[in-house]
Protein backbone atom coordinates (compact mmCIF):
# COMPACT_ATOMS: atom_id res chain seq x y z
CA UNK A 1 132.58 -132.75 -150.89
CA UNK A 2 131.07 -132.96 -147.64
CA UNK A 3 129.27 -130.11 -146.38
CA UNK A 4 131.22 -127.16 -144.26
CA UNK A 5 130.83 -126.88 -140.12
CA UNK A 6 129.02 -123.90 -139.76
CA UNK A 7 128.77 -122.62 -135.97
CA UNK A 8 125.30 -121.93 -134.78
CA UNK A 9 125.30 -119.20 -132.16
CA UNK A 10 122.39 -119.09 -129.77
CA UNK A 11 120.97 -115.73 -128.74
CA UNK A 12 117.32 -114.79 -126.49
CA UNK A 13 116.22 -112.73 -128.84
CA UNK A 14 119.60 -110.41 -130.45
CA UNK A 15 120.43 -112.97 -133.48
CA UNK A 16 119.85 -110.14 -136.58
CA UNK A 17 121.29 -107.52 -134.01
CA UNK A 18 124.60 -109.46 -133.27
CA UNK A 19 124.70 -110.30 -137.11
CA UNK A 20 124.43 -106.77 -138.31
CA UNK A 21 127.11 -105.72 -135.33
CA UNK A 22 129.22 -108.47 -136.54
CA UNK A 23 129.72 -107.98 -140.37
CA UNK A 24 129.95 -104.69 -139.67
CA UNK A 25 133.23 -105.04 -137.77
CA UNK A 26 134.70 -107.53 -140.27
CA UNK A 27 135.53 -105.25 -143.64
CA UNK A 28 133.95 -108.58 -145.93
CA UNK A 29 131.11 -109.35 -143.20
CA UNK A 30 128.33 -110.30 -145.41
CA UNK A 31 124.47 -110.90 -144.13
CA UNK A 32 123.18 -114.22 -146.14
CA UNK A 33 119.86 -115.00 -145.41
CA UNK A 34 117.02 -114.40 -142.59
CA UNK A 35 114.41 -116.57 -141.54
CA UNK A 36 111.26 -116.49 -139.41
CA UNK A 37 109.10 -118.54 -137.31
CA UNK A 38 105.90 -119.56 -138.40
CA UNK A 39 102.71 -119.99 -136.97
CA UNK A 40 103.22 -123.99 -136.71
CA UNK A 41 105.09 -124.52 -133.36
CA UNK A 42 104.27 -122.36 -131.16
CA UNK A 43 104.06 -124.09 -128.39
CA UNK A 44 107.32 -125.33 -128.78
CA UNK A 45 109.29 -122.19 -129.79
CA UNK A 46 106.46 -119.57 -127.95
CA UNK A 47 107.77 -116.79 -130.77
CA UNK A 48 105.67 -114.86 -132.53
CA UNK A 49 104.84 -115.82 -136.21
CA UNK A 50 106.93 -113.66 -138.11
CA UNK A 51 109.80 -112.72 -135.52
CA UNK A 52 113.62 -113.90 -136.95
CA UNK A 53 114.30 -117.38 -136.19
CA UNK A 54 118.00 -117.95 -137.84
CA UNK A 55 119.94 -115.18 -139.43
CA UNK A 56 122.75 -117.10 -141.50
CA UNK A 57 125.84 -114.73 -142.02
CA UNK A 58 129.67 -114.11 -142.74
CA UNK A 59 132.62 -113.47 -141.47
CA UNK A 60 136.31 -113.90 -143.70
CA UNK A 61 134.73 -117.01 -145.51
CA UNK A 62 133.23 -119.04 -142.34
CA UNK A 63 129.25 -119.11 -142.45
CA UNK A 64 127.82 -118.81 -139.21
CA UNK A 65 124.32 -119.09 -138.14
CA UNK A 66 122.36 -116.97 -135.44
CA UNK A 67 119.47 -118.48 -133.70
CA UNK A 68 116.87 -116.92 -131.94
CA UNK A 69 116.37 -119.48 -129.60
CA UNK A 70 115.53 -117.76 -126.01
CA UNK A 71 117.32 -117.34 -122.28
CA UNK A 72 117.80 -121.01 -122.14
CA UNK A 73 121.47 -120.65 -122.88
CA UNK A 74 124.08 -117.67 -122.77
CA UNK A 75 127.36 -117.89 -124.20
CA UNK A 76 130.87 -119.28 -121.81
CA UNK A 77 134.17 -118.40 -122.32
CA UNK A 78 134.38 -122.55 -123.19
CA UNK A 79 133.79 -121.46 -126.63
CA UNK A 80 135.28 -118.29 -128.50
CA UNK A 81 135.94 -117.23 -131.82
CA UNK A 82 139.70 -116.68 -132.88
CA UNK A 83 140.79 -113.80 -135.13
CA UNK A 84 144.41 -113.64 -136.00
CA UNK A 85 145.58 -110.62 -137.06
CA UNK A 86 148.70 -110.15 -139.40
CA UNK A 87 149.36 -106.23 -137.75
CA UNK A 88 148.91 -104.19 -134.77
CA UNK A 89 146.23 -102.17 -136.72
CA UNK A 90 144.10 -104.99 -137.45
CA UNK A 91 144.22 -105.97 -133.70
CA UNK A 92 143.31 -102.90 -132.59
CA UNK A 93 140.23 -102.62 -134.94
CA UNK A 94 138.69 -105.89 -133.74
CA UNK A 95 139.90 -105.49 -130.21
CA UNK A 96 138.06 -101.92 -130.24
CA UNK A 97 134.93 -102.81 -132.27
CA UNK A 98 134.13 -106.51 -130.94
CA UNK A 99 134.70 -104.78 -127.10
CA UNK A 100 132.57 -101.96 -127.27
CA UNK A 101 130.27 -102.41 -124.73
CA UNK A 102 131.62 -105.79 -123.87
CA UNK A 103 132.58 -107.24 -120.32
CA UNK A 104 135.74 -105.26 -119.47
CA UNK A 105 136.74 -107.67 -116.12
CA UNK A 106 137.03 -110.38 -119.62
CA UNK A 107 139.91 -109.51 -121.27
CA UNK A 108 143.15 -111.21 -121.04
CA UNK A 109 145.78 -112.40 -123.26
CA UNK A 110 143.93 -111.07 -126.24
CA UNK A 111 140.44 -112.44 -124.86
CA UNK A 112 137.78 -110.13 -124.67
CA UNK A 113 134.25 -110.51 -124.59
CA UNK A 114 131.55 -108.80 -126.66
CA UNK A 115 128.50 -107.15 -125.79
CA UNK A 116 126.49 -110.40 -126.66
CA UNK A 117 128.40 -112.08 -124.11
CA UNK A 118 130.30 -113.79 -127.04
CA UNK A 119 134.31 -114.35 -126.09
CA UNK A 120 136.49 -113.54 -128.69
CA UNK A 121 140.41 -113.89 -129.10
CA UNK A 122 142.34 -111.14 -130.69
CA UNK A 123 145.86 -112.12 -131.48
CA UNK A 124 148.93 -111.36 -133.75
CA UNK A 125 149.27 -115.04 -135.85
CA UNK A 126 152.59 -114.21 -135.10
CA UNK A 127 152.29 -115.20 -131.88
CA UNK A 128 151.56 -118.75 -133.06
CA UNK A 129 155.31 -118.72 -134.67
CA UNK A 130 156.71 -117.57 -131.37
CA UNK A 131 155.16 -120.21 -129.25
CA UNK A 132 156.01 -122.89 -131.05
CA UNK A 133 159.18 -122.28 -132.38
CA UNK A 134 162.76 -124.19 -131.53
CA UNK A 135 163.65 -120.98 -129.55
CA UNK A 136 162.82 -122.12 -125.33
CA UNK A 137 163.92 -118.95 -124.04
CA UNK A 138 162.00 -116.69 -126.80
CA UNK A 139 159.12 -118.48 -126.58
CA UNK A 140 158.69 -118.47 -122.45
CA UNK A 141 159.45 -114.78 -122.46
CA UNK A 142 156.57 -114.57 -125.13
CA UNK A 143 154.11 -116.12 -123.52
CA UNK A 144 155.10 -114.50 -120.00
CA UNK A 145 154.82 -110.86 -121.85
CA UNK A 146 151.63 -112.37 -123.25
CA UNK A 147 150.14 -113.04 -120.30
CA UNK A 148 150.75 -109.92 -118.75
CA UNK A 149 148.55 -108.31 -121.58
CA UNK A 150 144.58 -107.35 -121.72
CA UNK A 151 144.68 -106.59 -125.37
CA UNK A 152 148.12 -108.01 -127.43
CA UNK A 153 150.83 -105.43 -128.21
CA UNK A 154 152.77 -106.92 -131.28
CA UNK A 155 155.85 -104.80 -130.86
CA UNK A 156 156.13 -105.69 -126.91
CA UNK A 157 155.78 -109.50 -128.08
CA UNK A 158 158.45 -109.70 -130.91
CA UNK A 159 160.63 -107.34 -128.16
CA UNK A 160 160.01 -110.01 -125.47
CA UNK A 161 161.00 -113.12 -127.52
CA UNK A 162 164.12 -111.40 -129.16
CA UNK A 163 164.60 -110.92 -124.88
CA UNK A 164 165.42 -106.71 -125.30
C-alpha cells in the first residue's frame, strides 16, 4: 500500500507551538514525533543546532507535519483545512478554539483563520447533503443563508433549505 499524503505546513519559527495549539483543540490530537536541526547545514537552514526542525502530529487520523522553515512563506487562504462537523456543538468548539486570536476580517461561510495565519473551514457535513441534493430551490436558499454567515448556524441552514 502506497504511502499516505501527509500535509507539510510551513511555519518561521511556531511549528511545536501550532502543533501543541492544534491537538489540543481536536479531542484525539496526538503529538508524534519532534525533530531538530543539526549542526550540518547551517548555512543552508541558518537554525541553530538543536532548535525543532519538523514536528510530525495528528489530527482525527490525518498525519500532518510542521516545519520550521523561516519567513520565506506564510500561509493563503488558497489552502485550508476542512473540518466537518456532525452538530452545532462541534462547530462551535472548533470555530471558537481554531479562532482565538485569529484574523477576525477572515471569516465567512464557515472560513476562519487561525492565529498562525492558517485558514480553516468549519462546516455542518450536512451542508454537503443540502448542496448537492435533487432539491434546486432548497439547495439555493442554503447556500444564500450560507453565505450570509461568518460562522455556520446548523438550525438556520436546515430552516433555509426546508424554505421556513
Amino acid at each position: 500500500m502506497p504511502p499516505p499524503i501527509v500535509p507539510c505546513l510551513w511555519f518561521d519559527h511556531e511549528a511545536e507551538e501550532a502543533a501543541r495549539f492544534y491537538t489540543s483543540v481536536f479531542p484525539d490530537g496526538k503529538m508524534r514525533a519532534i525533530s531538530r536541526y543539526p549542526d550540518a547545514g547551517q548555512e543552508n537552514h541558518g537554525r541553530k543546532a538543536g532548535s525543532v526542525m519538523t514536528v510530525e502530529f495528528e489530527l482525527n487520523g490525518q498525519t500532518f507535519t510542521a516545519l520550521n522553515g523561516g519567513p520565506q512563506f506564510r500561509f493563503t487562504e488558497a489552502v485550508s483545512l476542512q473540518v466537518p462537523c456532525a452538530t452545532q456543538e462541534e462547530i462551535d468548539h472548533y470555530w471558537e478554539k481554531l479562532g482565538a486570536g485569529g484574523d477576525p476580517d477572515a471569516q465567512q461561510c464557515g472560513w476562519l483563520k487561525d492565529r498562525f495565519g492558517l485558514s480553516w473551514q468549519i462546516f455542518p457535513a450536512r451542508i454537503m447533503e443540502m448542496l448537492n441534493g435533487p432539491d434546486g430551490a432548497g439547495r439555493t436558499r442554503a447556500f444564500q443563508a450560507m453565505c450570509e454567515m461568518k460562522k455556520m448556524d446548523l438550525a438556520a441552514l436546515e430552516r433555509a433549505f426546508r424554505g421556513e
